[in-house]
N, C-alpha and C. Protein backbone atom coordinates (compact mmCIF):
# COMPACT_ATOMS: atom_id res chain seq x y z
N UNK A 1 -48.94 241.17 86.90
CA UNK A 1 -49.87 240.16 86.43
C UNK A 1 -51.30 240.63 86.71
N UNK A 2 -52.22 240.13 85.97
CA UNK A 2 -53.86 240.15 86.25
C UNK A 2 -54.65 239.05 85.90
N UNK A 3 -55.79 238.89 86.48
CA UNK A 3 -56.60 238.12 86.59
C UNK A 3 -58.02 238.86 86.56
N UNK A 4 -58.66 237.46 86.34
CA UNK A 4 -60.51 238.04 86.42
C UNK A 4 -60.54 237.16 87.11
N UNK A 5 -61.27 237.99 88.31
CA UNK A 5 -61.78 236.62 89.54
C UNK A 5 -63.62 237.33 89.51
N UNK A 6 -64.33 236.02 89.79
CA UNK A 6 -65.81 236.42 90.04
C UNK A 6 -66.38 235.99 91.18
N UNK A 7 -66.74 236.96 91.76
CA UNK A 7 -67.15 237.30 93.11
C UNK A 7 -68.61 236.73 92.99
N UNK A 8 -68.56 236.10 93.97
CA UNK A 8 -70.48 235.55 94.28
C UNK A 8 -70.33 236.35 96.03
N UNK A 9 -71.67 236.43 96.75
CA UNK A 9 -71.43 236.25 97.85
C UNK A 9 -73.22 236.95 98.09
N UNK A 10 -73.39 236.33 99.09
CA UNK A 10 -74.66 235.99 100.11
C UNK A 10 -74.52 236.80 101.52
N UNK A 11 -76.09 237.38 101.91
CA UNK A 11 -75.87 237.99 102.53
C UNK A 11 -76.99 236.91 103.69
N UNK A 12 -76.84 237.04 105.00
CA UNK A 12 -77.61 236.80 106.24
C UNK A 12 -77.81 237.74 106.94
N UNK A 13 -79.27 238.18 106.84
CA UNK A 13 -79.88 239.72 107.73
C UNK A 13 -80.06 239.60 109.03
N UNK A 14 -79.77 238.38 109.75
CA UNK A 14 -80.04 238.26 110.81
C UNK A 14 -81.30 238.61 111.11
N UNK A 15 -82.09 238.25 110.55
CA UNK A 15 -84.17 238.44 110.63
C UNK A 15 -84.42 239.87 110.42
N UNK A 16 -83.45 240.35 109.44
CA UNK A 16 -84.21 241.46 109.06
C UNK A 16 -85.70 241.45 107.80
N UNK A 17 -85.87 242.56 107.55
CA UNK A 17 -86.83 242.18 106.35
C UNK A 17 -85.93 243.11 105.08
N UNK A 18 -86.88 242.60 103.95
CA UNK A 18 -86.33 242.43 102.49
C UNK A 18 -85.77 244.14 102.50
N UNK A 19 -86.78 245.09 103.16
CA UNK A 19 -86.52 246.35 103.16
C UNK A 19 -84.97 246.96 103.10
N UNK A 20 -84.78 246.01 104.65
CA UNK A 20 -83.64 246.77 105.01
C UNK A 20 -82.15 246.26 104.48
N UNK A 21 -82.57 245.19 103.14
CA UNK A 21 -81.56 245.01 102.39
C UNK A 21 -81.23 245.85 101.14
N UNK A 22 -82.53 246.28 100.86
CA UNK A 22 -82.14 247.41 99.91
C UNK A 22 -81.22 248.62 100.23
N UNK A 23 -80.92 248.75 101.97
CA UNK A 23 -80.58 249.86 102.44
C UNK A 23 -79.12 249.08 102.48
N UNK A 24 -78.81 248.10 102.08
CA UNK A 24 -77.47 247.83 102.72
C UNK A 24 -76.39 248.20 101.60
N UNK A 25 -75.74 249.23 101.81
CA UNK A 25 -74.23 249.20 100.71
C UNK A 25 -73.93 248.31 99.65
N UNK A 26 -73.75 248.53 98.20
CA UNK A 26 -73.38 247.70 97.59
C UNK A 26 -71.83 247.59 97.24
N UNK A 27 -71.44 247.42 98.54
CA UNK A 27 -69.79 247.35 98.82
C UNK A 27 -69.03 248.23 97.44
N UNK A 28 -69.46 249.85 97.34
CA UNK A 28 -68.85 250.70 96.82
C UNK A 28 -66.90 250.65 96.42
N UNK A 29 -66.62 249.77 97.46
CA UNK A 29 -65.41 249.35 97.72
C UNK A 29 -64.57 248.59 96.21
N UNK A 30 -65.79 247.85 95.55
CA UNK A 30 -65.82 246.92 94.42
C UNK A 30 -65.09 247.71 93.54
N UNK A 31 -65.92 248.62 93.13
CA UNK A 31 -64.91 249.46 92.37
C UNK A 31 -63.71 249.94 92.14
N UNK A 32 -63.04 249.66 93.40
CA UNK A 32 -61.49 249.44 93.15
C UNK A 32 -60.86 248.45 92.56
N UNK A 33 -61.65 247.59 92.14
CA UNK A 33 -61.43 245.93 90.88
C UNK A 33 -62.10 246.41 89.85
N UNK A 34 -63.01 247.06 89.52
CA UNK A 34 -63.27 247.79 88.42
C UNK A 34 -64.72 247.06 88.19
N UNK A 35 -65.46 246.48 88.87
CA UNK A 35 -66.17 245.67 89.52
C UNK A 35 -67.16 245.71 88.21
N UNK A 36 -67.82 245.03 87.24
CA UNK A 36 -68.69 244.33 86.64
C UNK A 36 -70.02 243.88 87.04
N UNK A 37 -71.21 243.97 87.44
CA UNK A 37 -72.62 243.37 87.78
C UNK A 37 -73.14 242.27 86.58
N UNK A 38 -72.63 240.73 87.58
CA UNK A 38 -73.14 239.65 86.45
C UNK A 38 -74.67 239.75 86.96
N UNK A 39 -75.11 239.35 88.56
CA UNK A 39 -76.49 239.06 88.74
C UNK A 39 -76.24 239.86 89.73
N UNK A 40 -77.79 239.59 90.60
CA UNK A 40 -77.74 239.52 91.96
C UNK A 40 -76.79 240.12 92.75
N UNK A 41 -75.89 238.84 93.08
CA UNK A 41 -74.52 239.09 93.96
C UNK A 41 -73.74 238.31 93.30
N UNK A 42 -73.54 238.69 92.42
CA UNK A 42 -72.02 238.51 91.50
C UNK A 42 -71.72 239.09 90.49
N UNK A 43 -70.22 239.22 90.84
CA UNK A 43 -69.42 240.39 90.48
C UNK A 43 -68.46 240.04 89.35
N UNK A 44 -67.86 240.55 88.28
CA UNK A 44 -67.04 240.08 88.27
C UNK A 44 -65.67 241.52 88.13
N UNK A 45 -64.41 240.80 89.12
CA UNK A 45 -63.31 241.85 89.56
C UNK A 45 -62.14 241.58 88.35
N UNK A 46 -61.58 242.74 88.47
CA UNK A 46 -59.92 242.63 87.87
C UNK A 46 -59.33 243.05 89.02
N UNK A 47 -58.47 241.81 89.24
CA UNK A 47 -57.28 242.22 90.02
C UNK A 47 -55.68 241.93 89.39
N UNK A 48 -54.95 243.16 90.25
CA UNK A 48 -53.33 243.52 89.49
C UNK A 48 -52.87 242.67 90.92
N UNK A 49 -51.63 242.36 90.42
CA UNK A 49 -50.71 241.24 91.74
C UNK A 49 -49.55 241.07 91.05
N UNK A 50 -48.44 241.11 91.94
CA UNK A 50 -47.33 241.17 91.56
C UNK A 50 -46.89 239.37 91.72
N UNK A 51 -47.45 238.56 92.66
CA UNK A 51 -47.64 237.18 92.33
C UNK A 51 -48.34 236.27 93.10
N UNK A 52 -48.50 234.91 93.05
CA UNK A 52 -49.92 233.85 93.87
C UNK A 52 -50.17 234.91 95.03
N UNK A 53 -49.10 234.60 96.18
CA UNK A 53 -49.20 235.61 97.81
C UNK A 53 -49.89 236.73 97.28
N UNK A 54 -49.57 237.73 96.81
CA UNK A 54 -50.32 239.00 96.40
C UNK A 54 -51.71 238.63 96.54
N UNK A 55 -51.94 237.90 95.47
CA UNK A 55 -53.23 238.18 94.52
C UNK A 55 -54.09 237.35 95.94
N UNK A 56 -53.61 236.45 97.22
CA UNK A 56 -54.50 235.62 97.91
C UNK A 56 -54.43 236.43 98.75
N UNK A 57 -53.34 237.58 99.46
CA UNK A 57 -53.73 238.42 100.26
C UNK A 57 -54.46 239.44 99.67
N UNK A 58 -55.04 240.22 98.89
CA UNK A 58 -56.13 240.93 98.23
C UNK A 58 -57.29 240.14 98.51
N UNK A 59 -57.52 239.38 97.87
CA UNK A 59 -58.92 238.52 97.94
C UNK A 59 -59.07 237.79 99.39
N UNK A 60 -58.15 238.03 100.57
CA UNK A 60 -58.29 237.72 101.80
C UNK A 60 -58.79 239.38 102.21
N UNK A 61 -57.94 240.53 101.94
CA UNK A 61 -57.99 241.38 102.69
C UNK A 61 -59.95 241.73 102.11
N UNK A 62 -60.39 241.73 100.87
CA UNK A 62 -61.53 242.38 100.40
C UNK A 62 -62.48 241.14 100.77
N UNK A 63 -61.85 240.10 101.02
CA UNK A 63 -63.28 239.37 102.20
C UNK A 63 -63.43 239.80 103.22
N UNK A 64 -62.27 239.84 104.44
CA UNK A 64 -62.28 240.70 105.70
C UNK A 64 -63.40 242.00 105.41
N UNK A 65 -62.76 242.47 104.85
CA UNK A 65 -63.36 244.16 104.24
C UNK A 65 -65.28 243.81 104.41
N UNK A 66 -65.44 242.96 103.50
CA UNK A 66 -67.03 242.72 103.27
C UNK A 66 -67.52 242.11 104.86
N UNK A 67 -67.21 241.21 105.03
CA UNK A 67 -67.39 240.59 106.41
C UNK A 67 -67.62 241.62 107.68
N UNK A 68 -66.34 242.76 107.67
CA UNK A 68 -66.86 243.79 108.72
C UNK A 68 -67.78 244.43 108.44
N UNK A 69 -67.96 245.03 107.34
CA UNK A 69 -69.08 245.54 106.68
C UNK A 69 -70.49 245.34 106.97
N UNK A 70 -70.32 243.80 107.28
CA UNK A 70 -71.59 243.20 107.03
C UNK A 70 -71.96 243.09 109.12
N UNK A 71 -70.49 243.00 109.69
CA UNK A 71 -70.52 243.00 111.22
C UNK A 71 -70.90 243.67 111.43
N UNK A 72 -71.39 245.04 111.16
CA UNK A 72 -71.20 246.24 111.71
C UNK A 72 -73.27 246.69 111.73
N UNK A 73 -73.29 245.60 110.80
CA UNK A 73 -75.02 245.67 110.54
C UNK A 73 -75.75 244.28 110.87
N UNK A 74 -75.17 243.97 112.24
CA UNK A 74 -75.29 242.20 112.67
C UNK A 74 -76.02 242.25 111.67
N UNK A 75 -75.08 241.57 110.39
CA UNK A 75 -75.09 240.12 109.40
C UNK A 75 -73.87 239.58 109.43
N UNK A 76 -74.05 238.67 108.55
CA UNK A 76 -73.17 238.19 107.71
C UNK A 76 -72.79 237.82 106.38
N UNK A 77 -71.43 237.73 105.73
CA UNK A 77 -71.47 237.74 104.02
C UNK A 77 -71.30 236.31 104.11
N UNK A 78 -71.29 235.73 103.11
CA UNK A 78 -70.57 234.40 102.68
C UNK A 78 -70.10 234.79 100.95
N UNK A 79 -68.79 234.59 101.07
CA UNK A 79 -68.18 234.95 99.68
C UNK A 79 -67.60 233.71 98.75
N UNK A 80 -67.24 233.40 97.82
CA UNK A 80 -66.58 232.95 96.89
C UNK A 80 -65.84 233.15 95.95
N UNK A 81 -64.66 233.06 95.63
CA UNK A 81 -63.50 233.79 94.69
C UNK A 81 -63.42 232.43 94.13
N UNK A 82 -63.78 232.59 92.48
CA UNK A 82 -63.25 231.97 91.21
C UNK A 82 -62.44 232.61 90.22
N UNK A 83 -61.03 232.39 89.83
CA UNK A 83 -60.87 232.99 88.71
C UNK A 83 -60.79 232.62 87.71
N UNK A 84 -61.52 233.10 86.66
CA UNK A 84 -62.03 233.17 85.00
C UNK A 84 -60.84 232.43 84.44
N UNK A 85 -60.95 231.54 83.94
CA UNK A 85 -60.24 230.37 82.97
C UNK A 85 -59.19 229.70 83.79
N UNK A 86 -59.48 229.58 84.72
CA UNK A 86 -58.96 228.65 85.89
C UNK A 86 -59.96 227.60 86.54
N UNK A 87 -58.97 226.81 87.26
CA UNK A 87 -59.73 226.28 88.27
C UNK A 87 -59.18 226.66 89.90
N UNK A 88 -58.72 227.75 89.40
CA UNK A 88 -58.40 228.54 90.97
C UNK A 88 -59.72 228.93 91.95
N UNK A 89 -59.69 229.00 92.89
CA UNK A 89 -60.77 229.41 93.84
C UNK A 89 -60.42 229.37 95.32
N UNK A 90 -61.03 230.62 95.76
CA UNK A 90 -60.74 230.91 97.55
C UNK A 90 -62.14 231.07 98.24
């Protein structure tokens, strides 16, 4: 099975300045969903899943994923998973 889910997500610099967001990764990672640039910070992904469990552990594991990402540079993400012609969302 597949889906289009669209990724929003927000970043907190923990009082950095605007600078050192330009320096921050644009979760290169995306591209393993084949990742789309709607704006800003949203994405939109294709994900493959063999069924519901699948497809909510993916979009659990690639929040974790962003979240350390973002630990590792005291911030934090805040994410949102919608998928495209649903009213699904995580």
């Amino acid at each position: 099975m597949a889906s289009t889910i669209r990724l929003w997500f927000g970043l907190d610099l923990q009082g950095r300045n605007r600078k050192f967001l330009f320096k921050f990764p644009r979760w290169s990672y995306l591209s393993n969903y084949n990742a789309k640039k709607l704006e800003d910070w949203e994405y939109e992904l294709a994900f493959k899943y063999t069924d519901n469990e699948d497809l909510y552990r993916q979009i659990c594991n690639l929040s974790a994923e962003m979240s350390h990402e973002a630990d590792l540079r005291n911030s934090f993400v805040k994410c949102s998973f919608t998928e495209v012609g649903t009213d699904r969302s995580w």
